[in-house]
PDB file of N, CA and C in Angstrom:
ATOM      1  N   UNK A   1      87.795  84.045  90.290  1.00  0.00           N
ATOM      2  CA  UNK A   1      88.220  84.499  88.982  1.00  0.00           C
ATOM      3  C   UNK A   1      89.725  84.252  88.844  1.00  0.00           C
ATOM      4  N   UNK A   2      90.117  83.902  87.569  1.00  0.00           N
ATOM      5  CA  UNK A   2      91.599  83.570  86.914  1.00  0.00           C
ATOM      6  C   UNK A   2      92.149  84.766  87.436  1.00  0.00           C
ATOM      7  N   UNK A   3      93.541  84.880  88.287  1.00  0.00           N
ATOM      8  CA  UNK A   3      94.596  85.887  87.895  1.00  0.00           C
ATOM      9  C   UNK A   3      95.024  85.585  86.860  1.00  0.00           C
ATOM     10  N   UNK A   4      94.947  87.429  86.257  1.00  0.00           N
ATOM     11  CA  UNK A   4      95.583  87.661  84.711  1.00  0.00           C
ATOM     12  C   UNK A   4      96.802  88.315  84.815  1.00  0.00           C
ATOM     13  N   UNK A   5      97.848  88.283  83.856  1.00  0.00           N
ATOM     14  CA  UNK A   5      98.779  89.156  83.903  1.00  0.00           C
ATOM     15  C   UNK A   5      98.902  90.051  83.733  1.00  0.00           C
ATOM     16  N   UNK A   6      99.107  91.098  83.901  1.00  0.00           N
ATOM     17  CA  UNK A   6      99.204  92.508  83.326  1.00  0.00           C
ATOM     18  C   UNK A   6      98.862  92.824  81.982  1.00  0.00           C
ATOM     19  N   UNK A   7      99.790  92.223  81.484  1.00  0.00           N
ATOM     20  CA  UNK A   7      99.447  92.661  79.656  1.00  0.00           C
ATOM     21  C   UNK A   7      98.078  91.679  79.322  1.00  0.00           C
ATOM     22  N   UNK A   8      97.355  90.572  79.939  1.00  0.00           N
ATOM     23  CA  UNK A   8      96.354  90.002  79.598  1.00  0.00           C
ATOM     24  C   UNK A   8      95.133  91.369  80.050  1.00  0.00           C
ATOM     25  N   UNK A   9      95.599  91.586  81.379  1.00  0.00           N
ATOM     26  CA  UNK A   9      94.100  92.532  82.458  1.00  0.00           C
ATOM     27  C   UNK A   9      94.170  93.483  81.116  1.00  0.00           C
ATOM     28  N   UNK A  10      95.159  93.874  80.738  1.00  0.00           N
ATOM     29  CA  UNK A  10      95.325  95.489  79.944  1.00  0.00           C
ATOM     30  C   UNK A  10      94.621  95.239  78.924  1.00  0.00           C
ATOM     31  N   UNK A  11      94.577  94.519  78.021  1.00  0.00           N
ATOM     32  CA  UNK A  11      94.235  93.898  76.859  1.00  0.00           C
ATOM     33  C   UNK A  11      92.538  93.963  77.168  1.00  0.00           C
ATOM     34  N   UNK A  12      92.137  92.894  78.066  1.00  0.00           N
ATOM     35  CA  UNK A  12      91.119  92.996  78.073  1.00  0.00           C
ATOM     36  C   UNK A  12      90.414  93.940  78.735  1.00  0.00           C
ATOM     37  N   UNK A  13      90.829  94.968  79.241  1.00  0.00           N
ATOM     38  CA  UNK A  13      90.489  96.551  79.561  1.00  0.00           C
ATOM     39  C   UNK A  13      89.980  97.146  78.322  1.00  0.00           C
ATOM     40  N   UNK A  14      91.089  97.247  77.401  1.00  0.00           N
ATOM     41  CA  UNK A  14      90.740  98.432  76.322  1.00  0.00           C
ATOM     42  C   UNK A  14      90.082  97.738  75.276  1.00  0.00           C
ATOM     43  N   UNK A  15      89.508  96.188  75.906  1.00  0.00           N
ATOM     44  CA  UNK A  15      88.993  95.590  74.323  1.00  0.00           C
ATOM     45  C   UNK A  15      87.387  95.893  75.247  1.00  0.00           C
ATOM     46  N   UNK A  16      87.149  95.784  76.082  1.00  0.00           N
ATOM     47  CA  UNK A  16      86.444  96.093  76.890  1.00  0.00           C
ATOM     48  C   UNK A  16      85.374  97.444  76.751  1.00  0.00           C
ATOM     49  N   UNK A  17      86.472  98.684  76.892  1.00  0.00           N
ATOM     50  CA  UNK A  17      86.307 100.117  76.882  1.00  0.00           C
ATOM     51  C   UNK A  17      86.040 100.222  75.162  1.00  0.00           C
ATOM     52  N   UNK A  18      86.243  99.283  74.489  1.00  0.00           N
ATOM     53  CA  UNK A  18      86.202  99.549  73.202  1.00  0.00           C
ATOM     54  C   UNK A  18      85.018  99.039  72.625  1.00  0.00           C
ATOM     55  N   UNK A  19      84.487  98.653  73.237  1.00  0.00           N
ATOM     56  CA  UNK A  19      83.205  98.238  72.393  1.00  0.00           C
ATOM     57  C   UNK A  19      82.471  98.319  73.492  1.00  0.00           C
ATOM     58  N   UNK A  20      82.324  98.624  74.819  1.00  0.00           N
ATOM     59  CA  UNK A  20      81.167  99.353  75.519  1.00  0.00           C
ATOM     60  C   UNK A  20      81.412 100.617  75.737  1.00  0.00           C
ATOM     61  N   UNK A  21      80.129 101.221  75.732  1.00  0.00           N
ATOM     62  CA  UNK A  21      80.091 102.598  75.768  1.00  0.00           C
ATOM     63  C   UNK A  21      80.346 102.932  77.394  1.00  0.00           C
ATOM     64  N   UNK A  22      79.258 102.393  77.691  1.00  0.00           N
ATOM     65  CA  UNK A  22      79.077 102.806  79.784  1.00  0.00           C
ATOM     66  C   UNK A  22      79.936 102.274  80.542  1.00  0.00           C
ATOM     67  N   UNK A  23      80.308 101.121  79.805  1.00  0.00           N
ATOM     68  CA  UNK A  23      82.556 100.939  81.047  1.00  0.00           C
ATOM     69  C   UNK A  23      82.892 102.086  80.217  1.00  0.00           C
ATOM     70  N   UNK A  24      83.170 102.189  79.506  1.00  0.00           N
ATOM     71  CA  UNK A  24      84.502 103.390  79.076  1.00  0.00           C
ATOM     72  C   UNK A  24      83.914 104.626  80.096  1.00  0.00           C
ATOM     73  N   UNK A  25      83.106 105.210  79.840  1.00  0.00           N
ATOM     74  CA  UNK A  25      82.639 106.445  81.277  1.00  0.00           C
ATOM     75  C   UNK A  25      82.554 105.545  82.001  1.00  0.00           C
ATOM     76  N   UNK A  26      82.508 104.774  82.656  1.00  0.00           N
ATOM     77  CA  UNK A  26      82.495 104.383  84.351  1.00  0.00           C
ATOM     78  C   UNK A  26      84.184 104.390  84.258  1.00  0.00           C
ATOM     79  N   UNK A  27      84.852 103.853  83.252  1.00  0.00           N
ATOM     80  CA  UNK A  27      86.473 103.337  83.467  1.00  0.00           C
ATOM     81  C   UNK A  27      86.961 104.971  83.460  1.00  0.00           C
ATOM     82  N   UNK A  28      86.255 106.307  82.778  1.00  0.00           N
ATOM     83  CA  UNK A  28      87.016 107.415  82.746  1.00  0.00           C
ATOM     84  C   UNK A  28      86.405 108.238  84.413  1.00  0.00           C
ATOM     85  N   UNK A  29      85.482 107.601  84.416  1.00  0.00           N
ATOM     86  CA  UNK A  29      84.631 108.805  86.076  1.00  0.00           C
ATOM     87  C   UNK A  29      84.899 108.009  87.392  1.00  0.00           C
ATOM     88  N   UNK A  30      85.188 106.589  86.934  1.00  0.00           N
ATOM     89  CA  UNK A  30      85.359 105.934  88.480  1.00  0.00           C
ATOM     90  C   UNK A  30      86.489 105.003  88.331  1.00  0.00           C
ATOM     91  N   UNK A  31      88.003 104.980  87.743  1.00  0.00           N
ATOM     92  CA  UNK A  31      88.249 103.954  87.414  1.00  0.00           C
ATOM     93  C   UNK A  31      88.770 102.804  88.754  1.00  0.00           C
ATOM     94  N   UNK A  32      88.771 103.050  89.381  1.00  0.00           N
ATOM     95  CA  UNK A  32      89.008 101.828  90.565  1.00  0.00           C
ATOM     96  C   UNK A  32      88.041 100.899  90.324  1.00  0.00           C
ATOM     97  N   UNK A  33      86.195 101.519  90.815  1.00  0.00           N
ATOM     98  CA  UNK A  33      85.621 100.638  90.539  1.00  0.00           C
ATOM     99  C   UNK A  33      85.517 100.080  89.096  1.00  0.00           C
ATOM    100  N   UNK A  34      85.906 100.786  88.152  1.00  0.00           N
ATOM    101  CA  UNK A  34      85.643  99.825  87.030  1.00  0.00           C
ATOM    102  C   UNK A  34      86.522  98.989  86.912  1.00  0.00           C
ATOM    103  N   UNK A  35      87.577  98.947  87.301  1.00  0.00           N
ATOM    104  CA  UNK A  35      88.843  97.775  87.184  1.00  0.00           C
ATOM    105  C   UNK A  35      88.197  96.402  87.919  1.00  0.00           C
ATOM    106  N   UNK A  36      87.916  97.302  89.275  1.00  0.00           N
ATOM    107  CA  UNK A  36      87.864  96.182  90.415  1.00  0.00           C
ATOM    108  C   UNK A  36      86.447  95.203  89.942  1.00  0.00           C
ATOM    109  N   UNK A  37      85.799  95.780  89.698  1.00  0.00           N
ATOM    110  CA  UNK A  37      84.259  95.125  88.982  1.00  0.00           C
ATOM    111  C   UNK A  37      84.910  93.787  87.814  1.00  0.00           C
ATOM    112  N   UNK A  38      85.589  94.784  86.596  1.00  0.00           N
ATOM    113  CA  UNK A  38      85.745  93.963  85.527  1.00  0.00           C
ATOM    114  C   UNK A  38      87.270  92.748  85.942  1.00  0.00           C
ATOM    115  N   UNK A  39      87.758  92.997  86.658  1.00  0.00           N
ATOM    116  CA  UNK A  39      88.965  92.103  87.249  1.00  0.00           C
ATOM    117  C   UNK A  39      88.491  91.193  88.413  1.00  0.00           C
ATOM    118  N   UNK A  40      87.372  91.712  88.781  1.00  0.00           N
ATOM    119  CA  UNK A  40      87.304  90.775  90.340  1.00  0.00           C
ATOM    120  C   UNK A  40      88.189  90.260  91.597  1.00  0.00           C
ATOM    121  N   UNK A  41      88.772  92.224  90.946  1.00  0.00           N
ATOM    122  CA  UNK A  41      89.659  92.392  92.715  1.00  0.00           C
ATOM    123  C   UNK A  41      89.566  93.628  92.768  1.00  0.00           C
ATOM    124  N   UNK A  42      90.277  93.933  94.398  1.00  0.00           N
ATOM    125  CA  UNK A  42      89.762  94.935  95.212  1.00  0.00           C
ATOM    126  C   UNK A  42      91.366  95.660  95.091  1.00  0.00           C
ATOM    127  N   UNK A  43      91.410  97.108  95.052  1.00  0.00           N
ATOM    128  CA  UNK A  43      92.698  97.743  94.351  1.00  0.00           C
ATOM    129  C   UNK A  43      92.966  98.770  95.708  1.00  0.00           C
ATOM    130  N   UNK A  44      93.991  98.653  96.810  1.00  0.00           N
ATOM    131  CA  UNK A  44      93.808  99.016  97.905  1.00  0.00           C
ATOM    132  C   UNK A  44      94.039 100.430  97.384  1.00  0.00           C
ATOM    133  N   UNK A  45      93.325 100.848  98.739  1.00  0.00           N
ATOM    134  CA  UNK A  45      93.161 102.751  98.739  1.00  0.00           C
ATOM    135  C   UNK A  45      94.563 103.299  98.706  1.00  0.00           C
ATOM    136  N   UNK A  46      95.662 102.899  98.885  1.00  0.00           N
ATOM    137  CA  UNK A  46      96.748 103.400  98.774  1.00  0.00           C
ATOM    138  C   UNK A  46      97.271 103.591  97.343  1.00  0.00           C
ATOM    139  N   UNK A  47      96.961 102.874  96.326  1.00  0.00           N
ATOM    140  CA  UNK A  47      97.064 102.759  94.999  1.00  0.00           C
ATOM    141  C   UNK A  47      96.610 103.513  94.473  1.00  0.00           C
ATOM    142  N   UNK A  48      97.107 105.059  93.534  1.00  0.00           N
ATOM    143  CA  UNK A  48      96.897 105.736  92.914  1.00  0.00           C
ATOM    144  C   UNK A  48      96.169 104.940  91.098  1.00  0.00           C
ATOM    145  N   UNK A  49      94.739 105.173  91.050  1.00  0.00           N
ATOM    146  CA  UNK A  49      94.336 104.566  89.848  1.00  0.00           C
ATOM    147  C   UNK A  49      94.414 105.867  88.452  1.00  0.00           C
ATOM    148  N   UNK A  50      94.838 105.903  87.488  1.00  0.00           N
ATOM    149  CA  UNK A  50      94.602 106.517  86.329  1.00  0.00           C
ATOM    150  C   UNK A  50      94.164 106.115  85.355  1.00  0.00           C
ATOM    151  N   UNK A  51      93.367 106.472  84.508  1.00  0.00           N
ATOM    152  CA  UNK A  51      93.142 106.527  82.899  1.00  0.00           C
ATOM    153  C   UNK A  51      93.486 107.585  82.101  1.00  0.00           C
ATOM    154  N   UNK A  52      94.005 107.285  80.959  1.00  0.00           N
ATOM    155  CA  UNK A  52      94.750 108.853  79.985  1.00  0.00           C
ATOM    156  C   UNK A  52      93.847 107.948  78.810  1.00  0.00           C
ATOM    157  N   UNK A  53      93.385 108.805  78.217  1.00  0.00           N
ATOM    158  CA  UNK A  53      92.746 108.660  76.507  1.00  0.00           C
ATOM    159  C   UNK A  53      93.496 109.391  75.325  1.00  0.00           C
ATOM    160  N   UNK A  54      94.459 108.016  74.825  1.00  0.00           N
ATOM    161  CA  UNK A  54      94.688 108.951  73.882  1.00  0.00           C
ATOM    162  C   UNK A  54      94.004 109.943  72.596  1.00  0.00           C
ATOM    163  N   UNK A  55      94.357 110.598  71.591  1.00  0.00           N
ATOM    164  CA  UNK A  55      93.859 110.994  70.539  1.00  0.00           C
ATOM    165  C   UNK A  55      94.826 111.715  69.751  1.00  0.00           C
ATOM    166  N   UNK A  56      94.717 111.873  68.272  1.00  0.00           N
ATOM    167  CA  UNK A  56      95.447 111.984  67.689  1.00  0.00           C
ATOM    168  C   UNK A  56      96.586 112.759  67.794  1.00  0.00           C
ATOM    169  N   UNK A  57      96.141 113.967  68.745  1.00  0.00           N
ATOM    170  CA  UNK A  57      97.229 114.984  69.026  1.00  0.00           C
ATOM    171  C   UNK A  57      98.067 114.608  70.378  1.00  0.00           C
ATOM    172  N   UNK A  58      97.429 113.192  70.844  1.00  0.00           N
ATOM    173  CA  UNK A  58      98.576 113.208  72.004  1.00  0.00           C
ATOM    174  C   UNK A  58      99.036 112.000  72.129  1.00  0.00           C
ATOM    175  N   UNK A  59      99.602 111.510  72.778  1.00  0.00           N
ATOM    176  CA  UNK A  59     100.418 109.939  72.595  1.00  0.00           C
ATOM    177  C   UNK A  59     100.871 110.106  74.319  1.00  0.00           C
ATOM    178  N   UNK A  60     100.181 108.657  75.042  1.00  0.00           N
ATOM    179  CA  UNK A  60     100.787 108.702  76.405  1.00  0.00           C
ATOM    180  C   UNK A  60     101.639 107.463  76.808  1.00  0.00           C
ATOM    181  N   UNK A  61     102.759 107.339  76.872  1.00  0.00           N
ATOM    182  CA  UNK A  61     103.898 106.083  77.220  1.00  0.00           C
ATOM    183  C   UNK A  61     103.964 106.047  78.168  1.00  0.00           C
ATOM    184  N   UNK A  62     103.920 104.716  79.115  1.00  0.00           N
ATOM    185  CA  UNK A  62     103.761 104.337  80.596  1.00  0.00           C
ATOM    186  C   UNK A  62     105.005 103.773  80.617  1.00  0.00           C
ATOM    187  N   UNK A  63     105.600 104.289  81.478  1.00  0.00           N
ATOM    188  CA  UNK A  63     107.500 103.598  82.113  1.00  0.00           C
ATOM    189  C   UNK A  63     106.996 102.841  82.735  1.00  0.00           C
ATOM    190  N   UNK A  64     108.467 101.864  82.854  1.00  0.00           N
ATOM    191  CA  UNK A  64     108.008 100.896  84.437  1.00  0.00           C
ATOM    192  C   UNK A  64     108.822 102.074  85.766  1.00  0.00           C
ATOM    193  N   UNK A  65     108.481 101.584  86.965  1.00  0.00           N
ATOM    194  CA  UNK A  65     109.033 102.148  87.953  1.00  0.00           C
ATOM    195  C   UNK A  65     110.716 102.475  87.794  1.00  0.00           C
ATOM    196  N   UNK A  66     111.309 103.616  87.756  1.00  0.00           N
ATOM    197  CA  UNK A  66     112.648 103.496  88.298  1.00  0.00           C
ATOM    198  C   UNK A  66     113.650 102.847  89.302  1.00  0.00           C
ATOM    199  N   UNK A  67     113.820 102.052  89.271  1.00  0.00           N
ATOM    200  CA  UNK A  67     114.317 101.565  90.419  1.00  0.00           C
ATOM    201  C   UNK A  67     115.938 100.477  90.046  1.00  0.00           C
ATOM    202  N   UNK A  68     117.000 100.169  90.434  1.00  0.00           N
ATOM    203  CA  UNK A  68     117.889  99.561  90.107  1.00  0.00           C
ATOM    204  C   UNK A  68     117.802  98.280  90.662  1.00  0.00           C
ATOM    205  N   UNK A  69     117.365  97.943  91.331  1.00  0.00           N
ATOM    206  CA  UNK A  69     116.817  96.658  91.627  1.00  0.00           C
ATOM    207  C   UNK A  69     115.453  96.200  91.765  1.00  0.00           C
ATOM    208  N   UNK A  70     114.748  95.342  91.033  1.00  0.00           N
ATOM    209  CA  UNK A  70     113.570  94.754  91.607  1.00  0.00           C
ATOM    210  C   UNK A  70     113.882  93.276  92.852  1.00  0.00           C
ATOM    211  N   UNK A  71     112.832  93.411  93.552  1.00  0.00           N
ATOM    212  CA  UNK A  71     112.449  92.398  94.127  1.00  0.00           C
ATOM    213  C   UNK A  71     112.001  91.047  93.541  1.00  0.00           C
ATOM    214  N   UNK A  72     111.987  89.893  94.465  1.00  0.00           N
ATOM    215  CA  UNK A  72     111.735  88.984  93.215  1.00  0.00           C
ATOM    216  C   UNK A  72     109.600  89.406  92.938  1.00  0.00           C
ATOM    217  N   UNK A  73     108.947  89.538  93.870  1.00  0.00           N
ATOM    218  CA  UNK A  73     107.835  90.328  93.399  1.00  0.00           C
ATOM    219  C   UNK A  73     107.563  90.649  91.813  1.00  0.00           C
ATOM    220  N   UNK A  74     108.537  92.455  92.061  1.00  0.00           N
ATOM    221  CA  UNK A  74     108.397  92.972  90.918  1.00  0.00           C
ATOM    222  C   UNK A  74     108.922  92.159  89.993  1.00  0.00           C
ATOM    223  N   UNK A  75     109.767  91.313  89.975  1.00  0.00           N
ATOM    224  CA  UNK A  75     110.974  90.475  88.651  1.00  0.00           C
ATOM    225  C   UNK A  75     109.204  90.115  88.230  1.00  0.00           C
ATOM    226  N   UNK A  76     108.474  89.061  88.991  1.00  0.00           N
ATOM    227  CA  UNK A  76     107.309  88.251  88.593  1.00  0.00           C
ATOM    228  C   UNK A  76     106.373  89.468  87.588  1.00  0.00           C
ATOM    229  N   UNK A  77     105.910  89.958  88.234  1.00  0.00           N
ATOM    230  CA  UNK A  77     104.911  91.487  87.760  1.00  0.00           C
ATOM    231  C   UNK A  77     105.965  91.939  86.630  1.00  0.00           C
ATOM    232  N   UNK A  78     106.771  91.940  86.270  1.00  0.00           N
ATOM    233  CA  UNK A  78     107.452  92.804  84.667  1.00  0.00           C
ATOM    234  C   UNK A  78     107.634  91.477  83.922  1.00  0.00           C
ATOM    235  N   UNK A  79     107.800  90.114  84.191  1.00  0.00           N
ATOM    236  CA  UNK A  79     107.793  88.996  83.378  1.00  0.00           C
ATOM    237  C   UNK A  79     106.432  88.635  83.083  1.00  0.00           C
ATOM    238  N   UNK A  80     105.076  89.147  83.589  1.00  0.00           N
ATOM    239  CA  UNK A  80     103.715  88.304  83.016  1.00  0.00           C
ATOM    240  C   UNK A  80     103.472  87.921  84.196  1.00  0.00           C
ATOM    241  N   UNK A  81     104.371  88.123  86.056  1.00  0.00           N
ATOM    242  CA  UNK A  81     103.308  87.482  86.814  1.00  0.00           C
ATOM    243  C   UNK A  81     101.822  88.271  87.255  1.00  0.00           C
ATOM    244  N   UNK A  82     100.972  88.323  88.292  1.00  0.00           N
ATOM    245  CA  UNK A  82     100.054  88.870  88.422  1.00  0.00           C
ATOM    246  C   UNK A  82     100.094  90.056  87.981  1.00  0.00           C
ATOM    247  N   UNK A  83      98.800  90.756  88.147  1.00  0.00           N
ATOM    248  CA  UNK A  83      98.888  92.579  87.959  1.00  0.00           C
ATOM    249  C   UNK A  83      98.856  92.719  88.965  1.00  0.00           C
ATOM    250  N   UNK A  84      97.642  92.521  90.204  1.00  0.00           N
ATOM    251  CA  UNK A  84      97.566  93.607  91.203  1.00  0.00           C
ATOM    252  C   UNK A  84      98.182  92.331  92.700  1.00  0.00           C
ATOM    253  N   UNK A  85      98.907  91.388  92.452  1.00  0.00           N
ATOM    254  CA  UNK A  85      99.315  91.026  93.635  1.00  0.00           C
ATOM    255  C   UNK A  85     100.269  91.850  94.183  1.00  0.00           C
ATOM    256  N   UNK A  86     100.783  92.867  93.824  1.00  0.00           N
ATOM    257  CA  UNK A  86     102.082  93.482  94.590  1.00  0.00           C
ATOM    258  C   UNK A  86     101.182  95.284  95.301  1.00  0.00           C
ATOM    259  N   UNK A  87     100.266  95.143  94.749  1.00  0.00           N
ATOM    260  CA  UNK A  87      99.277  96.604  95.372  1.00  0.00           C
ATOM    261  C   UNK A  87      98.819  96.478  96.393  1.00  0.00           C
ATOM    262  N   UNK A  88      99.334  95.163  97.323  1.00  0.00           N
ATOM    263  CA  UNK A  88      98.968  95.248  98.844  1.00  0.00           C
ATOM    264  C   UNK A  88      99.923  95.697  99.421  1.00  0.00           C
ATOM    265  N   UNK A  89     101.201  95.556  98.825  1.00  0.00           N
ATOM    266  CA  UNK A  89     102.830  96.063  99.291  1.00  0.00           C
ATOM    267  C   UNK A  89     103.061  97.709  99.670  1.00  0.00           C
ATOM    268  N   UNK A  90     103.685  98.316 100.585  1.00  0.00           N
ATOM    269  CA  UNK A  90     104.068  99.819 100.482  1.00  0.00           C
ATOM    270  C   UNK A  90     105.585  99.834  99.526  1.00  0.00           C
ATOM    271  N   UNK A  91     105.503  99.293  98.869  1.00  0.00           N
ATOM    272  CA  UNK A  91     106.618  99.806  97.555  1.00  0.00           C
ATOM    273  C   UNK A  91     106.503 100.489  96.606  1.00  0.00           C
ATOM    274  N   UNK A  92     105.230 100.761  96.439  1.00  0.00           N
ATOM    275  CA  UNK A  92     104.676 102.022  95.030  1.00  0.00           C
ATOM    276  C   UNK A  92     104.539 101.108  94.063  1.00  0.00           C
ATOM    277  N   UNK A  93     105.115  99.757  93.418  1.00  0.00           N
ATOM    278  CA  UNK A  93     104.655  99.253  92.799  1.00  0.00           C
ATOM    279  C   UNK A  93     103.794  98.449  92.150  1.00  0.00           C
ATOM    280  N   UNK A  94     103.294  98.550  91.026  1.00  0.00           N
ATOM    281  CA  UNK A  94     101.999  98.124  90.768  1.00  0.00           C
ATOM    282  C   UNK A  94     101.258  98.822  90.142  1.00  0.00           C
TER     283      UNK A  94
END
């Protein structure tokens, strides 16, 4: 399978969750495996996975990591390179 970039995987996540019913509960009750299924990669156990749903009364904004320097890694991953090539790393990022 194609590596996607981040904003491509994301995209096709919520276009995904949006017009199937049973990914969106598998993506809210299991989301590792639903990533790893619909991406066709494996998201190591060290990687904290979340889903937040918004709705009208709440609004959730995702930062990038704090950090004053990236690696050239992360530079790739915040310009469009892979999503999950840097989630084999112990840097938290990803």
């Amino acid at each position: 399978m194609e590596m996607l970039s981040r904003d491509e995987a994301e995209r096709r996540i919520r276009e995904r969750a949006a017009e199937d019913p049973d990914f969106r509960a598998e993506l809210m009750s299991d989301p590792r495996a639903a990533l790893s299924s619909e991406l066709g990669v494996d998201i190591p156990e060290q990687v904290s996975v979340h889903v937040h749903e918004e709705s009208l009364a709440e609004i959730h904004v995702v930062l990038p990591v704090a950090t004053e320097t990236l690696s050239d890694e992360q530079l790739d991953m915040v310009s469009g390179g892979g999503m999950y090539d840097a989630c084999a790393d112990d840097s938290g990022y990803g």
